[in-house]
Protein backbone atom coordinates (compact mmCIF):
# COMPACT_ATOMS: atom_id res chain seq x y z
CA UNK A 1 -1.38 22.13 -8.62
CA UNK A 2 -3.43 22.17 -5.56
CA UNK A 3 -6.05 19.82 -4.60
CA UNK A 4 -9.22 21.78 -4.91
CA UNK A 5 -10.86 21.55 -1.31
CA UNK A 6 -14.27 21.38 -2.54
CA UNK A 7 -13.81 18.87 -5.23
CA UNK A 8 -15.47 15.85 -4.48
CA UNK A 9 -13.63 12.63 -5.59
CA UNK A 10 -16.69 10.06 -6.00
CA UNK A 11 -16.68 9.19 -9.36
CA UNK A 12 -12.55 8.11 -9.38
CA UNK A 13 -13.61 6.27 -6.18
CA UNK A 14 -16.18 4.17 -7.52
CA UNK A 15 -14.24 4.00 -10.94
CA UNK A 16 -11.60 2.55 -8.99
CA UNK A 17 -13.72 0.31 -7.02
CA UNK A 18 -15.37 -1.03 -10.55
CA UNK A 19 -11.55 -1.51 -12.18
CA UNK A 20 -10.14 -3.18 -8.64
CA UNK A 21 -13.14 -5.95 -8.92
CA UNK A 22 -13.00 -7.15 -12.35
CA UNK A 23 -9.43 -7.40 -11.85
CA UNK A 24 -9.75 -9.40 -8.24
CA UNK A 25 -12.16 -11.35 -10.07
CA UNK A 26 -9.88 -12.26 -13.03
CA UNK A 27 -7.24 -13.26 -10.12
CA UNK A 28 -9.36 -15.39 -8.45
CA UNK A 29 -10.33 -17.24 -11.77
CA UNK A 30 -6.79 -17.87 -12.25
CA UNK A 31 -6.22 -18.93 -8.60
CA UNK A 32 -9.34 -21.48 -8.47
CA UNK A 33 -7.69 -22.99 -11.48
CA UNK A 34 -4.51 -23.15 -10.30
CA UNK A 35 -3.27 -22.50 -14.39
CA UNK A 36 -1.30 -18.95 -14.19
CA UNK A 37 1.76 -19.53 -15.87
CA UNK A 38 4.91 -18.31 -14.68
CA UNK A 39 7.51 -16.02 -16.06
CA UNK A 40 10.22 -13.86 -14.42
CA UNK A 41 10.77 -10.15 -15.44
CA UNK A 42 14.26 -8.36 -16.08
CA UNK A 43 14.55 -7.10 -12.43
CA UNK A 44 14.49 -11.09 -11.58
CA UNK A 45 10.98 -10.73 -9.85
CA UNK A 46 8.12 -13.06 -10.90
CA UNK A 47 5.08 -12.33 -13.11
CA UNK A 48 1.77 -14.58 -13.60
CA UNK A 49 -0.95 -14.37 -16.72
CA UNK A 50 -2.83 -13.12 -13.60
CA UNK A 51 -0.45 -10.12 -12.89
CA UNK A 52 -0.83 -9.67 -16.78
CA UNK A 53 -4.55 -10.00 -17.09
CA UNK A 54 -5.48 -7.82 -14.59
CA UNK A 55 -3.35 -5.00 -15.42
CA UNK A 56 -4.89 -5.08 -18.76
CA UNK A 57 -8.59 -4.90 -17.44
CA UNK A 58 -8.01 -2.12 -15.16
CA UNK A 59 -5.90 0.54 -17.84
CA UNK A 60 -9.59 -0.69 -19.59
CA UNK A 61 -11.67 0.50 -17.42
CA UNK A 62 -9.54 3.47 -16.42
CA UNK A 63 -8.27 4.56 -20.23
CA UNK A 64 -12.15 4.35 -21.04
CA UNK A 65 -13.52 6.48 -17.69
CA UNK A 66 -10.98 8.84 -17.52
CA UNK A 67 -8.72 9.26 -21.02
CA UNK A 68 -7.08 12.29 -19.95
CA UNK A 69 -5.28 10.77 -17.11
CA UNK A 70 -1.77 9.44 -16.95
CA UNK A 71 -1.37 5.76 -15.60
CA UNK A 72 1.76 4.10 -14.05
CA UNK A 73 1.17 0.41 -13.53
CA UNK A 74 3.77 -2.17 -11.89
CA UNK A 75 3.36 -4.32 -15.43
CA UNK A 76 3.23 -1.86 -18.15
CA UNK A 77 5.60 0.30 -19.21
CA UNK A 78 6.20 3.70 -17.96
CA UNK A 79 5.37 6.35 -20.22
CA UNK A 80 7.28 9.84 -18.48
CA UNK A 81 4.45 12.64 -20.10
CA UNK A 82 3.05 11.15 -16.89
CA UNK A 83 5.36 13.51 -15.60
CA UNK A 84 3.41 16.54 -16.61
CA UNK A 85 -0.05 15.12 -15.92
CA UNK A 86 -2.09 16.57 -13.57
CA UNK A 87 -3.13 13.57 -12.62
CA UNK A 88 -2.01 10.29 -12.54
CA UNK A 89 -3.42 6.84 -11.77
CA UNK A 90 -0.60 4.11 -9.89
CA UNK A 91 -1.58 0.72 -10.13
CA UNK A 92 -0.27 -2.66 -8.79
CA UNK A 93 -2.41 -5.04 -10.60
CA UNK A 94 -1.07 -7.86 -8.09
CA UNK A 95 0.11 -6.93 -5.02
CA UNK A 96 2.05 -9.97 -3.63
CA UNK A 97 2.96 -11.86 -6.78
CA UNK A 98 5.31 -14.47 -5.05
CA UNK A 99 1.93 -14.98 -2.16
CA UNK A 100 -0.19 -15.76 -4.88
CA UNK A 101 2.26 -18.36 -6.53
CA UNK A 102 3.06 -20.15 -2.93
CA UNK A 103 -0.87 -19.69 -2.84
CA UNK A 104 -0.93 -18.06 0.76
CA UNK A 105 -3.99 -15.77 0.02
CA UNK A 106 -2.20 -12.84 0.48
CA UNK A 107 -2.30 -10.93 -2.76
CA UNK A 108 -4.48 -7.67 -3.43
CA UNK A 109 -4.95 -5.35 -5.72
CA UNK A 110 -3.63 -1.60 -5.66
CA UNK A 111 -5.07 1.46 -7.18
CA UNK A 112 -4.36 5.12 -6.34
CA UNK A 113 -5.02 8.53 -8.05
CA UNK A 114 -2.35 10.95 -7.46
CA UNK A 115 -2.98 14.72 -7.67
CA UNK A 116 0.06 16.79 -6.72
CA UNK A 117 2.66 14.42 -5.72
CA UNK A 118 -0.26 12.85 -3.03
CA UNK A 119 -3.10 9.95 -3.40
CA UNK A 120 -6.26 11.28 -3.39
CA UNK A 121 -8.30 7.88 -4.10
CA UNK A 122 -6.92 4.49 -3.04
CA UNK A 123 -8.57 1.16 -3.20
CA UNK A 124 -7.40 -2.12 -2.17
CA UNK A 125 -9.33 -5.45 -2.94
CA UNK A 126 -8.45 -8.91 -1.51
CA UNK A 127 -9.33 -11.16 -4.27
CA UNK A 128 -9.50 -14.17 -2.70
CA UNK A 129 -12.46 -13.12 -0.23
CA UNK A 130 -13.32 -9.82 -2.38
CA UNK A 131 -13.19 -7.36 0.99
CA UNK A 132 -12.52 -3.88 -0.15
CA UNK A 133 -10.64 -1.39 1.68
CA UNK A 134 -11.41 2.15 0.14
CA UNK A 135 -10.58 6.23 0.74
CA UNK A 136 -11.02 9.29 -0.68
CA UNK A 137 -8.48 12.25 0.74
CA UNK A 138 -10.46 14.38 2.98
CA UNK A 139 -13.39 12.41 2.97
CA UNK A 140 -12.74 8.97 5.30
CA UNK A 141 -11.83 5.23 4.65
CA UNK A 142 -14.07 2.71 4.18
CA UNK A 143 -14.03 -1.24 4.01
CA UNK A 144 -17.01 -3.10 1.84
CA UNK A 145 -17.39 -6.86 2.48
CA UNK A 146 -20.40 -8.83 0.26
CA UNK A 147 -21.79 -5.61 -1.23
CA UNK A 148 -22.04 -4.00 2.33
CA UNK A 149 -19.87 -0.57 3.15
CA UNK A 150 -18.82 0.75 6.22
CA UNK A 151 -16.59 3.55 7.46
CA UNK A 152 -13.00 2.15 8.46
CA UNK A 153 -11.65 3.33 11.49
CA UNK A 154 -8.31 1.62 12.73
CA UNK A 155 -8.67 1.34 16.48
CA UNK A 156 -5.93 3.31 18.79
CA UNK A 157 -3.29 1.28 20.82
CA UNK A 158 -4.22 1.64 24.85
CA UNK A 159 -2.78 3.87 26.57
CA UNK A 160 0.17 2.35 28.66
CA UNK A 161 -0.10 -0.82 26.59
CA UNK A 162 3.22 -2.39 24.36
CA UNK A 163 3.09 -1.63 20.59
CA UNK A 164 3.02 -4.29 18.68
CA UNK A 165 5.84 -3.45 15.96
CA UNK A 166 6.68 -5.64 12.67
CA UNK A 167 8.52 -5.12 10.06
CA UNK A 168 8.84 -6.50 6.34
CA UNK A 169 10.93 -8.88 4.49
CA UNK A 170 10.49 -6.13 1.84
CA UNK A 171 12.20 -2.98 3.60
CA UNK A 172 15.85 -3.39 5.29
CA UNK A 173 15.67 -6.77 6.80
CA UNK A 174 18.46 -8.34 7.68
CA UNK A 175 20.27 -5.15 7.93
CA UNK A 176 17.65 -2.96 10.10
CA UNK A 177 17.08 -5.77 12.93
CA UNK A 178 19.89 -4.81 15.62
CA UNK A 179 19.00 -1.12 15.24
CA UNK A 180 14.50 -1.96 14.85
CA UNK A 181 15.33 -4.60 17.82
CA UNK A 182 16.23 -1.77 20.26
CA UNK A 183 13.26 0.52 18.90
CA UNK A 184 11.01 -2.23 19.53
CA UNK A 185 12.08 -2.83 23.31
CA UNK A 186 11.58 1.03 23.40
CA UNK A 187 7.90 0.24 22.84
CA UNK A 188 7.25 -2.32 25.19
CA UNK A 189 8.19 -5.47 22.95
CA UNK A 190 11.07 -8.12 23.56
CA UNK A 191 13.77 -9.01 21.19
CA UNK A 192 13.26 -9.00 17.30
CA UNK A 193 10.23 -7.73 15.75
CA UNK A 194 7.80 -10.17 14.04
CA UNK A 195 9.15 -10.21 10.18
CA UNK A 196 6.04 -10.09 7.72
CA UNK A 197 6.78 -11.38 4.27
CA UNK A 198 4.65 -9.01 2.25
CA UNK A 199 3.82 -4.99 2.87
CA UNK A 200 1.65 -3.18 5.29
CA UNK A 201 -1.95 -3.67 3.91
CA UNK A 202 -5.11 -1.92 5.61
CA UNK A 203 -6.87 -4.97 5.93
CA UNK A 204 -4.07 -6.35 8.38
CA UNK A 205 -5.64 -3.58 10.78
CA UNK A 206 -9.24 -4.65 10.58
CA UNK A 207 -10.33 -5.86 13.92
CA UNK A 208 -10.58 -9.06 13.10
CA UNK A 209 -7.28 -9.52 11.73
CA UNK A 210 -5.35 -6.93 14.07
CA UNK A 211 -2.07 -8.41 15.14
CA UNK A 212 -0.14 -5.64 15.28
CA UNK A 213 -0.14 -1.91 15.32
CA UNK A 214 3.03 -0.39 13.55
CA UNK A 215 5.26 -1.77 10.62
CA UNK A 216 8.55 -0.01 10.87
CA UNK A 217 10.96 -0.15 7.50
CA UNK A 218 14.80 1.56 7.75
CA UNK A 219 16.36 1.20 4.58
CA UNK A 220 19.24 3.30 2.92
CA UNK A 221 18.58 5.12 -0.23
CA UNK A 222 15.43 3.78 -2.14
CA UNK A 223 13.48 0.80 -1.37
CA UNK A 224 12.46 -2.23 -3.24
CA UNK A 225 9.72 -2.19 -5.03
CA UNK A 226 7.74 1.27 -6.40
CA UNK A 227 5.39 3.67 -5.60
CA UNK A 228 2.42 1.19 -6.61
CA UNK A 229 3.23 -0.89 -3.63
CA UNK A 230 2.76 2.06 -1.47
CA UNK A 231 0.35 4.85 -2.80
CA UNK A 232 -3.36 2.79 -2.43
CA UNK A 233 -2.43 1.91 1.12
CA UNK A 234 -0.77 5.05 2.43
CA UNK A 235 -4.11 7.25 1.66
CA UNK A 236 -6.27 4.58 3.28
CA UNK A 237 -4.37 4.22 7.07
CA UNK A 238 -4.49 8.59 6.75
CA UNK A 239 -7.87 8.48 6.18
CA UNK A 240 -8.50 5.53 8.82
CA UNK A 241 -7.47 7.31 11.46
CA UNK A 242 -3.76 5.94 11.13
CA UNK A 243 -0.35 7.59 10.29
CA UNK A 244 1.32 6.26 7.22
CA UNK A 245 5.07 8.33 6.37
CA UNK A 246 8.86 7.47 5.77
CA UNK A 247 11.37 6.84 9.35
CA UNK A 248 11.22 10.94 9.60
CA UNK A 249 7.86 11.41 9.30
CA UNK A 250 7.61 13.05 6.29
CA UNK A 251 4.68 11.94 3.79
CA UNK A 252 5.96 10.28 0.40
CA UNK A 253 5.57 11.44 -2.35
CA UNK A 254 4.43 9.46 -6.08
CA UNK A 255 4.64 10.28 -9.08
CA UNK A 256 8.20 11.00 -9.60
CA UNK A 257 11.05 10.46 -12.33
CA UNK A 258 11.95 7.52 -10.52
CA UNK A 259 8.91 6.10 -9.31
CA UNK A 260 10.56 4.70 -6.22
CA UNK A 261 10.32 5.88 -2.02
CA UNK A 262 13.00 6.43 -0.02
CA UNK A 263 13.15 6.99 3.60
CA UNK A 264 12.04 3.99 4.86
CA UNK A 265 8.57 3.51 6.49
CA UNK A 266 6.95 4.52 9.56
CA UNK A 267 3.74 3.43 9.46
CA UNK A 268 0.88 3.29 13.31
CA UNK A 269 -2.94 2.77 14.10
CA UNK A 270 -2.75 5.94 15.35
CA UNK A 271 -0.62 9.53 15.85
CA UNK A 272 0.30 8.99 18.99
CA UNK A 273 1.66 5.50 18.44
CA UNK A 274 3.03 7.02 15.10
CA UNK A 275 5.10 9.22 17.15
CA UNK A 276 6.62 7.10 19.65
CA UNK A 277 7.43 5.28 17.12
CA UNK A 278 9.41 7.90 15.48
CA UNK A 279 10.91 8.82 18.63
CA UNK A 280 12.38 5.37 18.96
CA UNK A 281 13.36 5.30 15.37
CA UNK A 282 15.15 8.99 15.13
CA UNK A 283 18.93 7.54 17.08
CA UNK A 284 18.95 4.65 14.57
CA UNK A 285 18.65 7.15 11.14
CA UNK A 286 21.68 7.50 8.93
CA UNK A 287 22.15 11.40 8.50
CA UNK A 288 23.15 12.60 5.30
């Protein structure tokens, strides 16, 4: 179906908001107490009560707003009638489980709404300071710190100046570094890009915590993860004023049989960064 252009998205936004904070708060209960046991799933990645007790509280709040909705969460499992739901909410309940078990701080909390194959809500909470970053397609991105909400607009790289490209533990490193060193000497850096250990989040583009301006992923077939790691943060840098698409430039989509992206990432501050960056990127693509 088509996303009506008139329809206004406020009450999923706010619902979101409502299901993202009394799971950040349950997270940062655990985390003050230092008392969230430990287990490790079949795929080998890790799991906390926190991971477990958040998920629960947000398919509460959204199972109880909004019962006619389908809901894909990293911790539950995945029921496919999703697949012929008009909509569908994707949630990662604890974004960064191995951050919050080395206890770096670097954890959020996911939601999305997806409406034909594209997020049309997205909220992402820090719990450990409670800064929100929020967006509603068509409408703007905002970011709410102590109560206080303000539209989120990521600043654009100078013109002339070096972007300042990373990319993640998470998507084709060790593999993508000899081709993503040469596309970041293309755009004014030196040597290796900076390797981040978790995924692009919108707050790492605030302008207080701005260190760099495009996250670059090339990885062959699908990438780690799922489309919960992706979907909350790809609607907010649109609506910011960034770019946020796969090594080709084409948008992902979610809610698929195999709730996995391919294509790698391409993700800028800005278009015109986004397509430099592309242009670098393009030789070093595998065609199929």
């Amino acid at each position: 179906m088509e996303v009506p252009a008139d329809f206004n998205w406020n009450q999923e936004l706010e619902t979101a908001v409502e299901a993202a904070r009394e799971a950040g708060a349950i997270i940062k209960r655990f985390y003050d107490r230092v008392d969230a046991a430990l287990y490790t799933k079949s795929d080998g990645s890790p799991v906390t009560d926190a991971d477990l007790a958040a998920d629960a509280a947000i398919r509460a709040v959204l199972r109880e707003r909004f019962p006619g909705d389908a809901l894909l969460t990293e911790e539950s499992g995945d029921d496919l009638a999703r697949l012929s739901a008009e909509r569908c909410w994707i949630v990662d309940p604890l974004d960064g489980t191995d951050q919050f078990v080395a206890r770096t701080g670097q954890f959020d909390v996911f939601i999305a709404l997806i409406v034909a194959g594209r997020p049309v809500v997205g909220v992402a909470l820090h719990p450990p300071s409670g800064l929100i970053c929020l967006a509603a397609a068509g409408v703007g991105a905002w970011v709410e710190r102590e109560g206080r909400r303000e539209p989120l607009v990521f600043a654009p790289v100078e013109r002339g100046m070096p972007v300042r490209l990373v990319t993640s533990v998470w998507y084709g490193v060790p593999d993508s570094l000899p081709a993503l060193t040469r596309v970041n000497e293309e755009l004014g850096g030196e040597g290796e890009p900076p390797i981040i250990r978790t995924g692009l989040n919108p707050r790492d583009w605030l302008k207080e915590h701005r260190t760099h301006d495009a996250l670059a992923g090339l990885v062959p077939g699908v990438m780690s993860g799922g489309e919960w790691d992706l979907a909350a943060p790809d609607l907010i840098v649109n609506e910011a004023g960034g770019v946020y698409t796969d090594a080709r430039g084409t948008l992902h989509r979610y809610n698929k049989p195999d709730p996995r992206n391919g294509g790698g990432l391409a993700i800028a501050v800005d278009s015109v960064t986004h397509q430099r960056l592309l242009t670098a990127l393009a030789p070093h693509l595998v065609t199929t």
